[in-house]
C-alpha atoms as a PDB file:
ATOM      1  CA  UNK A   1       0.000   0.000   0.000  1.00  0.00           C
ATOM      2  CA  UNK A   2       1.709   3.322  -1.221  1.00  0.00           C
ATOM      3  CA  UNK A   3       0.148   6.850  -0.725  1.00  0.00           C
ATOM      4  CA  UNK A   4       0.806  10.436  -0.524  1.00  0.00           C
ATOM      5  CA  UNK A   5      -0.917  10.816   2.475  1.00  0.00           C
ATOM      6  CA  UNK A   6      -1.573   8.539   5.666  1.00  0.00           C
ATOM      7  CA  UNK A   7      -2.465   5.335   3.610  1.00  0.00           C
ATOM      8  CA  UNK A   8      -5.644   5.227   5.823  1.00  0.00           C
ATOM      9  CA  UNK A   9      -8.131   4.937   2.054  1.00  0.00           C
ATOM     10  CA  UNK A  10      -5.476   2.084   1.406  1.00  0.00           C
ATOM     11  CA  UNK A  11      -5.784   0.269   4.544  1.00  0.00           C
ATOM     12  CA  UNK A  12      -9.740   0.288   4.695  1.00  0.00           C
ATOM     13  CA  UNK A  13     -10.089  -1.224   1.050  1.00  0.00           C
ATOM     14  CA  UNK A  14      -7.539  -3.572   2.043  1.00  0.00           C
ATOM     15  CA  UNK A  15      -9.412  -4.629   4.888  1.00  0.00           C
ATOM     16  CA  UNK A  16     -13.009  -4.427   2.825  1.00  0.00           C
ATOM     17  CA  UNK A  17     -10.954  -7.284   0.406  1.00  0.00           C
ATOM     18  CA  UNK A  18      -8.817  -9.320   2.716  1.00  0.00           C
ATOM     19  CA  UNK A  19     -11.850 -10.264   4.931  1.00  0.00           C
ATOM     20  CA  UNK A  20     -13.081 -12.333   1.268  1.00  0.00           C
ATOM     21  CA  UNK A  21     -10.317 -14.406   1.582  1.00  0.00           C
ATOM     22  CA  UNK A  22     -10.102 -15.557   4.901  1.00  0.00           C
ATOM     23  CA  UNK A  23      -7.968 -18.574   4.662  1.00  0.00           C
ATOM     24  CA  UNK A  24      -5.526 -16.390   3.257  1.00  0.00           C
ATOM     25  CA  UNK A  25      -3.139 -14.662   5.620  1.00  0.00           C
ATOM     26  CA  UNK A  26      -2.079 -11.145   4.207  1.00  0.00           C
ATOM     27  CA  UNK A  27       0.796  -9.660   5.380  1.00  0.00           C
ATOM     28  CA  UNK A  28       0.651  -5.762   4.802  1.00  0.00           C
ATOM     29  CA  UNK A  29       3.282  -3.130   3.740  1.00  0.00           C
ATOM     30  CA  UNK A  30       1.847   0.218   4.335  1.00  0.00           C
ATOM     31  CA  UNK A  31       4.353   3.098   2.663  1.00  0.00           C
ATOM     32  CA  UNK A  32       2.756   6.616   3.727  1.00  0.00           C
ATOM     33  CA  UNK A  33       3.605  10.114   2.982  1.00  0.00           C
ATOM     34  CA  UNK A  34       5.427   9.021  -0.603  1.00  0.00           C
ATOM     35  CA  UNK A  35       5.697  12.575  -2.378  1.00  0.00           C
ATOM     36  CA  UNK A  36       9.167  12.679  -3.937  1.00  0.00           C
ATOM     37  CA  UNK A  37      10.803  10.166  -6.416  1.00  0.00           C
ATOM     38  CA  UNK A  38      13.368   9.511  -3.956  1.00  0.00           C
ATOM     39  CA  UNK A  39      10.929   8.107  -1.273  1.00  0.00           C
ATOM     40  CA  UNK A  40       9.065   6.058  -4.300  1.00  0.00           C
ATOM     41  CA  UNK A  41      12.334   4.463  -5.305  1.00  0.00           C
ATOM     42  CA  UNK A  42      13.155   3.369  -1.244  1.00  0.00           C
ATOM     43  CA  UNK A  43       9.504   1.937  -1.352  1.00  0.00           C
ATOM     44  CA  UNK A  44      10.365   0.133  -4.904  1.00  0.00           C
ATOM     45  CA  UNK A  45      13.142  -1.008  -3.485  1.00  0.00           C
ATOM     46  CA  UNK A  46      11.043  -3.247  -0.958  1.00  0.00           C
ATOM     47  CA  UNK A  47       8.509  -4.287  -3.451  1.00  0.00           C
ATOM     48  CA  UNK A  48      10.866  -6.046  -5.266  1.00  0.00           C
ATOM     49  CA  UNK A  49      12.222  -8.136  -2.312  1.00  0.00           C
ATOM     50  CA  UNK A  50       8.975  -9.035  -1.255  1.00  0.00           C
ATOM     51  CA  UNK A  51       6.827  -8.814  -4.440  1.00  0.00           C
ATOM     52  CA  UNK A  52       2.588  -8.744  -3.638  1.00  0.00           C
ATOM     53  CA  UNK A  53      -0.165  -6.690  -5.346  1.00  0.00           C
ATOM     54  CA  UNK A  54       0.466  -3.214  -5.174  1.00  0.00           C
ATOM     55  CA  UNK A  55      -2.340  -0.982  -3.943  1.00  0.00           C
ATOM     56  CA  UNK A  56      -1.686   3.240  -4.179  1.00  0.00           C
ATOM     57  CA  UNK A  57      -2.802   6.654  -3.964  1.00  0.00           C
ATOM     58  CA  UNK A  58      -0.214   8.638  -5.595  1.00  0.00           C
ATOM     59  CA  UNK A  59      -1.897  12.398  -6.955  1.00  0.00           C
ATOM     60  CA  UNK A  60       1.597  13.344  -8.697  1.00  0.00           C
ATOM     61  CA  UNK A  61       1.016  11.594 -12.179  1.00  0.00           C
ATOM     62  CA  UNK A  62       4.925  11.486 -12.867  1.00  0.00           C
ATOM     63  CA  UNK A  63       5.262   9.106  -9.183  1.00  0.00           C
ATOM     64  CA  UNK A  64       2.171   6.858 -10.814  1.00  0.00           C
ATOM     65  CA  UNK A  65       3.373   6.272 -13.969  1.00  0.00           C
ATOM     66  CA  UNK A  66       6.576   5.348 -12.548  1.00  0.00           C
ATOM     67  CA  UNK A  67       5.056   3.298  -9.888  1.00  0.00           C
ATOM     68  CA  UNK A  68       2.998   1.949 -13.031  1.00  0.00           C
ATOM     69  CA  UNK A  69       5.908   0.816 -14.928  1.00  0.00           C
ATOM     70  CA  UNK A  70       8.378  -0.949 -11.915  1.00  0.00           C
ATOM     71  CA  UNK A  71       5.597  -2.909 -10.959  1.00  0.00           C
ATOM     72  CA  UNK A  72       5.496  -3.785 -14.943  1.00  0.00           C
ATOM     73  CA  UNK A  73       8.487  -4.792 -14.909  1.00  0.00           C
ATOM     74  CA  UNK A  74       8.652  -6.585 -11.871  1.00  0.00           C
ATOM     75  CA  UNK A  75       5.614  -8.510 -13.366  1.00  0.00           C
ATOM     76  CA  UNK A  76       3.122  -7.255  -9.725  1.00  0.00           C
ATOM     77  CA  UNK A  77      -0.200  -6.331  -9.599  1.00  0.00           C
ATOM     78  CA  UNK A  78      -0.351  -2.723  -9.405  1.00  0.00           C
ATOM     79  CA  UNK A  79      -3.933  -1.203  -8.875  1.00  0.00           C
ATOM     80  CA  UNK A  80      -4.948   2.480  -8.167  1.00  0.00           C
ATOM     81  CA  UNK A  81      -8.248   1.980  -6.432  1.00  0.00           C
ATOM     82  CA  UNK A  82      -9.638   5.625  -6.451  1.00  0.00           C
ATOM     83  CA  UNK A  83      -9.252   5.997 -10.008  1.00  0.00           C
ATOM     84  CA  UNK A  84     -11.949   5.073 -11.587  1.00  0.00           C
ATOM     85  CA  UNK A  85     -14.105   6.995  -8.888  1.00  0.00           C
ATOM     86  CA  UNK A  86     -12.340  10.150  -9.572  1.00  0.00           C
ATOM     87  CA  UNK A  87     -13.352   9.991 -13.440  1.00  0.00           C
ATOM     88  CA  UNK A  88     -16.878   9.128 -12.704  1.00  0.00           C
ATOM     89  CA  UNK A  89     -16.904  12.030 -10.450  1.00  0.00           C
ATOM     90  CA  UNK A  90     -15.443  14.524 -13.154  1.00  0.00           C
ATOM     91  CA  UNK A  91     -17.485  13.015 -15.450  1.00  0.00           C
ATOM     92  CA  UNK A  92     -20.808  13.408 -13.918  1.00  0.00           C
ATOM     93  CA  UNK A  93     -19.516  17.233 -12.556  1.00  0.00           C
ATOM     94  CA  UNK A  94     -17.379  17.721 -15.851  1.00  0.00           C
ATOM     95  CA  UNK A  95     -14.896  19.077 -13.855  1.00  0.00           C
ATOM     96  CA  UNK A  96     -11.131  17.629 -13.034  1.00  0.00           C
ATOM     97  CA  UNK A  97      -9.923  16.310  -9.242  1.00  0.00           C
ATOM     98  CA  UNK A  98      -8.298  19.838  -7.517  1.00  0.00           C
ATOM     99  CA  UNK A  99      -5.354  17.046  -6.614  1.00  0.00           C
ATOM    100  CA  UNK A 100      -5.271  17.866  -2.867  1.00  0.00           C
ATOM    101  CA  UNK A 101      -2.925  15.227  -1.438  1.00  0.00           C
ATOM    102  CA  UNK A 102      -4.584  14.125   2.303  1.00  0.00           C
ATOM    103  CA  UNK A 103      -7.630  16.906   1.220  1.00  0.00           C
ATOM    104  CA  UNK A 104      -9.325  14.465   3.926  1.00  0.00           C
ATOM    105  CA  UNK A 105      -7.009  15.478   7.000  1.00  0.00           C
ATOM    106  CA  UNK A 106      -6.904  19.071   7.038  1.00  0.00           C
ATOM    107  CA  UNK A 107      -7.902  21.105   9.587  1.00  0.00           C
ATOM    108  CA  UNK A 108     -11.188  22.090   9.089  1.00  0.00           C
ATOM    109  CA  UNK A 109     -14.310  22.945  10.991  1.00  0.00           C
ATOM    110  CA  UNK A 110     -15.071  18.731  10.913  1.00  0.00           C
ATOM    111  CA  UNK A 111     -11.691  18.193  11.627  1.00  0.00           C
ATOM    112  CA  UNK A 112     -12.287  20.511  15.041  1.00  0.00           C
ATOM    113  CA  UNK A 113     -15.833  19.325  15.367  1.00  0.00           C
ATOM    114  CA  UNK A 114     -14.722  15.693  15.461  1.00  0.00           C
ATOM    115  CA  UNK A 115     -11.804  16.619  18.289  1.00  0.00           C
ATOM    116  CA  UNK A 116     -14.595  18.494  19.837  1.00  0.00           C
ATOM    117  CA  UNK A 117     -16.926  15.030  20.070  1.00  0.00           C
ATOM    118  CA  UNK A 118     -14.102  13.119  21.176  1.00  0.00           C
ATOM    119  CA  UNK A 119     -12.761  15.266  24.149  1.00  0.00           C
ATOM    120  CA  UNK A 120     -17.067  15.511  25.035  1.00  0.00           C
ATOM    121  CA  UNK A 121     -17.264  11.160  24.847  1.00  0.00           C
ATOM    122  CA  UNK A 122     -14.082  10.529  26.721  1.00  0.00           C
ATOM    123  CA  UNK A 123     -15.428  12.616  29.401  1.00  0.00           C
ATOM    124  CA  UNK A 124     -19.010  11.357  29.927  1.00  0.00           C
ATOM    125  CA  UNK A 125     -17.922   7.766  29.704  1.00  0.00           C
ATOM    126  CA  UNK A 126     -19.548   5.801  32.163  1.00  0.00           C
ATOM    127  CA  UNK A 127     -22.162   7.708  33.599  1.00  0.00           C
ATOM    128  CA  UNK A 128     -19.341  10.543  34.299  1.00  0.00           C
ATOM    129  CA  UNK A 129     -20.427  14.393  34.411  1.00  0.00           C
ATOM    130  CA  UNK A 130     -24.408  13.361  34.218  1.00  0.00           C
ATOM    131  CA  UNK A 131     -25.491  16.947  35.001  1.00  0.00           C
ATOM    132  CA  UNK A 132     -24.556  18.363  31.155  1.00  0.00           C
ATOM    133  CA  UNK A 133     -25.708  15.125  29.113  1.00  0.00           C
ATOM    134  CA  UNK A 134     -28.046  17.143  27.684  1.00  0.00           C
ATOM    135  CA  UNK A 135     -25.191  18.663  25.830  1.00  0.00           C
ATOM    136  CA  UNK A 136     -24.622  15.528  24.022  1.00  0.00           C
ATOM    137  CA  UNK A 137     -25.722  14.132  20.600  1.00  0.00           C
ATOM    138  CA  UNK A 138     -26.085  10.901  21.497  1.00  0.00           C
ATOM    139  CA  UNK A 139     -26.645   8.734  24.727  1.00  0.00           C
ATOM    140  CA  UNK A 140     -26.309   5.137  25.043  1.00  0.00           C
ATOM    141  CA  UNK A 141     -27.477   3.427  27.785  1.00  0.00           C
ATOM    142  CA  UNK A 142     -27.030  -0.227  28.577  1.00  0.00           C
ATOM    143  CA  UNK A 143     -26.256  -3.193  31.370  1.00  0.00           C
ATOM    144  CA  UNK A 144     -22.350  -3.649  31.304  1.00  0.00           C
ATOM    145  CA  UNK A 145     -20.496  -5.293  28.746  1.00  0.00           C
ATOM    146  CA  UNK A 146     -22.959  -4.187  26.047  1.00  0.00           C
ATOM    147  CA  UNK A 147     -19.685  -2.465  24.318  1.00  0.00           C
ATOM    148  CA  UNK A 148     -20.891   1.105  25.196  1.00  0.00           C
ATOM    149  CA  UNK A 149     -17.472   2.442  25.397  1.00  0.00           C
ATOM    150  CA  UNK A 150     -15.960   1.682  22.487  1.00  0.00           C
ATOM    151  CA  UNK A 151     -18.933   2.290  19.946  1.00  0.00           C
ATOM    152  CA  UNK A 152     -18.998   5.544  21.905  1.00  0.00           C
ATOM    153  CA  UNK A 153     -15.362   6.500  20.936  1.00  0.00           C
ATOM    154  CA  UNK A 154     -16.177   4.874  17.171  1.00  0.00           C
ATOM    155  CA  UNK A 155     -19.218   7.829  17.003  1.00  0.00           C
ATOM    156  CA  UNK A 156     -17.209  10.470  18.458  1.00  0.00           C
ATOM    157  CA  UNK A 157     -14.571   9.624  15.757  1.00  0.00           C
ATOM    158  CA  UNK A 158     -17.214  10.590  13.202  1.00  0.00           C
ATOM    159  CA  UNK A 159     -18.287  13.577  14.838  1.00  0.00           C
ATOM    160  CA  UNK A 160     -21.406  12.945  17.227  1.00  0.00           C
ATOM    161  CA  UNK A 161     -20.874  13.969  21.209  1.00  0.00           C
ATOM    162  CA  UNK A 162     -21.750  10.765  22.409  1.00  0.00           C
ATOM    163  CA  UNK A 163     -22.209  10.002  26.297  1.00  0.00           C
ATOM    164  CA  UNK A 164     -22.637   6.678  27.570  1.00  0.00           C
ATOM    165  CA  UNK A 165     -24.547   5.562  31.184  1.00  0.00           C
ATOM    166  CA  UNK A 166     -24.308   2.231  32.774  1.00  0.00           C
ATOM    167  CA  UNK A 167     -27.513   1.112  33.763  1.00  0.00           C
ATOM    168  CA  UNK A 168     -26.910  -1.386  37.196  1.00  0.00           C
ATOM    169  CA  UNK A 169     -29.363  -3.029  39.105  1.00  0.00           C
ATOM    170  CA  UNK A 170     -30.877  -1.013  42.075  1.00  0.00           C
ATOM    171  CA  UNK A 171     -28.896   2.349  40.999  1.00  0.00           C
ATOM    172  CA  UNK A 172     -31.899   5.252  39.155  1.00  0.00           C
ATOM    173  CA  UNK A 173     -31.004   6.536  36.194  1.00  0.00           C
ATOM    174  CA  UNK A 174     -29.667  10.369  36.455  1.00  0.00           C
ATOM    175  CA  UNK A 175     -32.545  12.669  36.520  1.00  0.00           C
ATOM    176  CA  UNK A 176     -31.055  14.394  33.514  1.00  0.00           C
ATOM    177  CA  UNK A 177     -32.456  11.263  31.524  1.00  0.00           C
ATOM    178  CA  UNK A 178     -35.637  11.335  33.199  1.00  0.00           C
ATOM    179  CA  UNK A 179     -36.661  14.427  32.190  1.00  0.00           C
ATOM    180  CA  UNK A 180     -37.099  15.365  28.635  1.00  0.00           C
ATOM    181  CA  UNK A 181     -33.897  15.774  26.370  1.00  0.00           C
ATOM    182  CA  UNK A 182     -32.547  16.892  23.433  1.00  0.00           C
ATOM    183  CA  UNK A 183     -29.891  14.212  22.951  1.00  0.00           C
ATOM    184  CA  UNK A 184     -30.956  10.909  21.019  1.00  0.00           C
ATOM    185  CA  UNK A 185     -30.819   7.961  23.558  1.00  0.00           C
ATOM    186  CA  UNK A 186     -30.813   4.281  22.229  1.00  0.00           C
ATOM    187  CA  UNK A 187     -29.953   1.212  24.504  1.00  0.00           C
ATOM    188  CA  UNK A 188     -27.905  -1.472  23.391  1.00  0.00           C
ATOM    189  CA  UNK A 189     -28.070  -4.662  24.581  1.00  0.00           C
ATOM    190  CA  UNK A 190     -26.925  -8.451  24.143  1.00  0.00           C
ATOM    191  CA  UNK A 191     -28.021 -12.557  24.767  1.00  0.00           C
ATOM    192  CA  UNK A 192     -27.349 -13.430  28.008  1.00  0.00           C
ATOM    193  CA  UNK A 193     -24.951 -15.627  26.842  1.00  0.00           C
ATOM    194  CA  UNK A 194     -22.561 -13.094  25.069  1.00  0.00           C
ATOM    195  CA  UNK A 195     -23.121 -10.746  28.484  1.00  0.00           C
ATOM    196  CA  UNK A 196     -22.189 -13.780  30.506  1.00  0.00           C
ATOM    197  CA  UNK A 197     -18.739 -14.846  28.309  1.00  0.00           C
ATOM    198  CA  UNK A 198     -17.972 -11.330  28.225  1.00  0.00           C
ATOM    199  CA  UNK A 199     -18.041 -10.648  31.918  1.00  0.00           C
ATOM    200  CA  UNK A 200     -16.855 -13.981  32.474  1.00  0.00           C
ATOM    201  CA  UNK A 201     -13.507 -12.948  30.982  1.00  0.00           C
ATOM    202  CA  UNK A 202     -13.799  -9.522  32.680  1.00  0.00           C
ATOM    203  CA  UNK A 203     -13.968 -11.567  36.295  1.00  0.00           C
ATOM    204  CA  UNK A 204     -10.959 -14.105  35.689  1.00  0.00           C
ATOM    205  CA  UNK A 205      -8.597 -10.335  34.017  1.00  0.00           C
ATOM    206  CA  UNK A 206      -9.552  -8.484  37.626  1.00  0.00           C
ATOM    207  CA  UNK A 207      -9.744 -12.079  39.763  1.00  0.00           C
ATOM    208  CA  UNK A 208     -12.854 -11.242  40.813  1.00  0.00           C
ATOM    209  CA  UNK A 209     -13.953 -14.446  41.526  1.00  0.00           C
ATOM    210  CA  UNK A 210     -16.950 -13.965  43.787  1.00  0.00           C
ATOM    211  CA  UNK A 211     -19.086 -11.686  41.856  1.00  0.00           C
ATOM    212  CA  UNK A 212     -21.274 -15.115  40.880  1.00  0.00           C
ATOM    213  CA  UNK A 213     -24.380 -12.721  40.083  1.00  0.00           C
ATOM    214  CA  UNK A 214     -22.183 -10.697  37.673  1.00  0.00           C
ATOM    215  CA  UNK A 215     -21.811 -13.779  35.106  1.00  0.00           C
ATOM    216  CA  UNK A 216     -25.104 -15.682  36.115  1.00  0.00           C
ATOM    217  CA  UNK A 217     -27.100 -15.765  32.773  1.00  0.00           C
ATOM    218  CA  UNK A 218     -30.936 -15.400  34.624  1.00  0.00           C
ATOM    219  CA  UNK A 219     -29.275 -12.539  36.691  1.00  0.00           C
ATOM    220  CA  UNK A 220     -28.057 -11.284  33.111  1.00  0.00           C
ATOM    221  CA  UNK A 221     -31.554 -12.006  31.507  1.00  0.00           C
ATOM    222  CA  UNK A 222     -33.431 -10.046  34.239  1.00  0.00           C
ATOM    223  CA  UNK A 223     -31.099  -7.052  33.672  1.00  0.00           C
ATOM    224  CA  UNK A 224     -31.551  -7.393  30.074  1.00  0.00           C
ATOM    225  CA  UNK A 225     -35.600  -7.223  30.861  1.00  0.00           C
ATOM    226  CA  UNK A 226     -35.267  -4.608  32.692  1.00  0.00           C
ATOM    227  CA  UNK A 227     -33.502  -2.171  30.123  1.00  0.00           C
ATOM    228  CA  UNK A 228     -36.201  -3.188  27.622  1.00  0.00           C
ATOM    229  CA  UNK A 229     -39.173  -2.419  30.519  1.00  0.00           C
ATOM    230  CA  UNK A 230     -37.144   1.379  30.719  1.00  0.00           C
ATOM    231  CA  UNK A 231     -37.270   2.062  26.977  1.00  0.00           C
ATOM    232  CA  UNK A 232     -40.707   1.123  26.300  1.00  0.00           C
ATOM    233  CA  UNK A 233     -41.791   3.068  29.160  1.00  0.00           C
ATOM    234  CA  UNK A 234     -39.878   6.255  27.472  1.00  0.00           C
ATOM    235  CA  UNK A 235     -39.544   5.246  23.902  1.00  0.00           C
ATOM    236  CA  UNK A 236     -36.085   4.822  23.148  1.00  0.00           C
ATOM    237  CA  UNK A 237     -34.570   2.496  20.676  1.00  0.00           C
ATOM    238  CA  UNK A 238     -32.936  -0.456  21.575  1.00  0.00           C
ATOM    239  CA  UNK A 239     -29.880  -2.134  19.221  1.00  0.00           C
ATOM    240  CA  UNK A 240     -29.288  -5.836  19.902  1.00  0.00           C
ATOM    241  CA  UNK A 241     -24.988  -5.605  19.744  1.00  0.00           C
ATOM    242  CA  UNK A 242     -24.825  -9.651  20.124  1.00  0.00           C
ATOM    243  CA  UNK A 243     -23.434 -10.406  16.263  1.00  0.00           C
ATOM    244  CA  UNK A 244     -22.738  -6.755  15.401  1.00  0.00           C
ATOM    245  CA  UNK A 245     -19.194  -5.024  15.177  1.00  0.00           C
ATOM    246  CA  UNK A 246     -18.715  -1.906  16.977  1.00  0.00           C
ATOM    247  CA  UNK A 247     -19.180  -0.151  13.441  1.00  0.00           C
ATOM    248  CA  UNK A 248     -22.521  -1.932  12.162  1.00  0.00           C
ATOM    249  CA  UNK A 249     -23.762  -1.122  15.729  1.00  0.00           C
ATOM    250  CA  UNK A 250     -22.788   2.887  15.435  1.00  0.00           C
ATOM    251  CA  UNK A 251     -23.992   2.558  11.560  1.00  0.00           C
ATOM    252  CA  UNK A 252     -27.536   1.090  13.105  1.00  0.00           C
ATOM    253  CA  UNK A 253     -27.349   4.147  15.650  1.00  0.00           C
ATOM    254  CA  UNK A 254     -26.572   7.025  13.076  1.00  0.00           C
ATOM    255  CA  UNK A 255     -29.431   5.717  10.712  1.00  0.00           C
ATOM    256  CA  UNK A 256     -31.734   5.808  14.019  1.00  0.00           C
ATOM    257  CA  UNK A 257     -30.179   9.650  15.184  1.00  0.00           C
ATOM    258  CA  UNK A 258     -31.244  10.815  10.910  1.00  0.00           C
ATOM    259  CA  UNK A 259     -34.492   9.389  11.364  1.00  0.00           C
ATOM    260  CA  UNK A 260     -35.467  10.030  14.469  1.00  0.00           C
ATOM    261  CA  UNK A 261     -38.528  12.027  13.748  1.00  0.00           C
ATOM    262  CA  UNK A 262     -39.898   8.617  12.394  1.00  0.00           C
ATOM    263  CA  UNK A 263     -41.585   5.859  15.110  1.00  0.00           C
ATOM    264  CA  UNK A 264     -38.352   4.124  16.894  1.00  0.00           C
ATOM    265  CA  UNK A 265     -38.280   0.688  15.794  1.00  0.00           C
ATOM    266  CA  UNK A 266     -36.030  -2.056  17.421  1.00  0.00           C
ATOM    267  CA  UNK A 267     -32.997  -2.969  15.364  1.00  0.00           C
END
């Protein structure tokens, strides 16, 4: 994987492919930042000793066609994966690419919004700072080991201020989510059986052996029937995490946040 900028474009669609093949093992060479001739012919250099298809990003026509033509010779795949989108996109717009190496990383109001959303999430995880969650975006609410945290982090990463509140047995809710809000809350919850492996794992890592009610699977259940009793009584969505990755499950939320005006539906 060779780019002008951080290789990130690279590394997704390698990732989109790989996961096709999965009794292959890929092993990956990422080459960022590659803007001068000289750093092209050190990355060459390791393409031929350890030959593989060739994925890039390269903006500077002269560096592509000379890319183009080692990997010719040296008889590798060589693909440019955003070029055919680019000449759909001037074709439909009739107007060229402006050619703005890493025109995705620069520091723009996004970029600053997105920092912003972070800095907001990493500070309201876990039921912290409860007074100003009606400052956030997003809530998520959920028993523990529902994977609030991270899918929290994922949709701060693409700009929402996301908060996330435990719920635990016996312990209310803050009153901030009792009253009306403006932030979108959704629950997320999972079998009994993930919750239980999960926490399981979570017990033996701290050696918290004794907590038997933390991994018992009715205990789990009745937690789980609980969370569901609390969003029908307020009407807030619930997202069943058990086979989803952390970004199907903050895809699933974002679709729910656009359409909120429409009746909440479980996912």
């Amino acid at each position: 994987m060779i780019s002008d900028a951080t290789g990130e474009t690279l590394a997704t669609i390698a990732k989109a492919v790989g996961v096709q093949y999965a009794q292959i093992r890929a092993i990956e060479h990422l080459h960022p930042l590659v803007r001068s001739r000289r750093e092209l012919d050190r990355v060459l250099k390791d393409v031929e000793a350890k030959p593989g298809i060739v994925l890039y990003t390269l903006l500077n026509q002269d560096l592509a066609e000379a890319l183009e033509q080692s990997c010719k010779r040296l008889n590798v795949p060589c693909v440019a994966p955003l070029t055919h989108v680019l000449k759909v996109f001037e074709s439909y717009l009739d107007t060229p690419a402006a050619q703005m190496v890493g025109g995705q990383h620069v520091l723009d109001a996004d970029y600053f919004r997105r920092i912003e959303a972070l800095n907001f999430t990493m500070l309201h995880d876990d039921g912290h700072l409860p007074d100003d969650l009606d400052d956030a975006d997003m809530i998520l609410i959920g028993i523990s080991r529902t994977s609030k945290t991270p899918t929290s982090i994922y949709l701060a990463n693409r700009g929402y201020k996301t908060a996330n509140v435990p719920l635990v047995p016996g312990v209310t809710l803050p009153e901030s989510l009792e009253q009306k809000t403006k932030a979108f809350i959704v629950a997320l919850v999972a079998s009994p059986e993930r919750i239980s492996q999960v926490r399981h794992n979570r017990v033996i890592e701290q050696a918290h052996g004794h907590l038997e009610d933390y991994v018992d699977r009715d205990a789990i259940a009745a937690e789980i029937a609980q969370t569901r009793q609390l969003c029908a009584r307020h009407g807030w969505p619930i997202i069943d995490v058990t086979r989803r990755s952390i970004e199907e499950t903050a895809a699933a939320i974002i679709r729910l946040y656009n359409d909120r005006e429409a009746p909440a539906l479980e996912a």
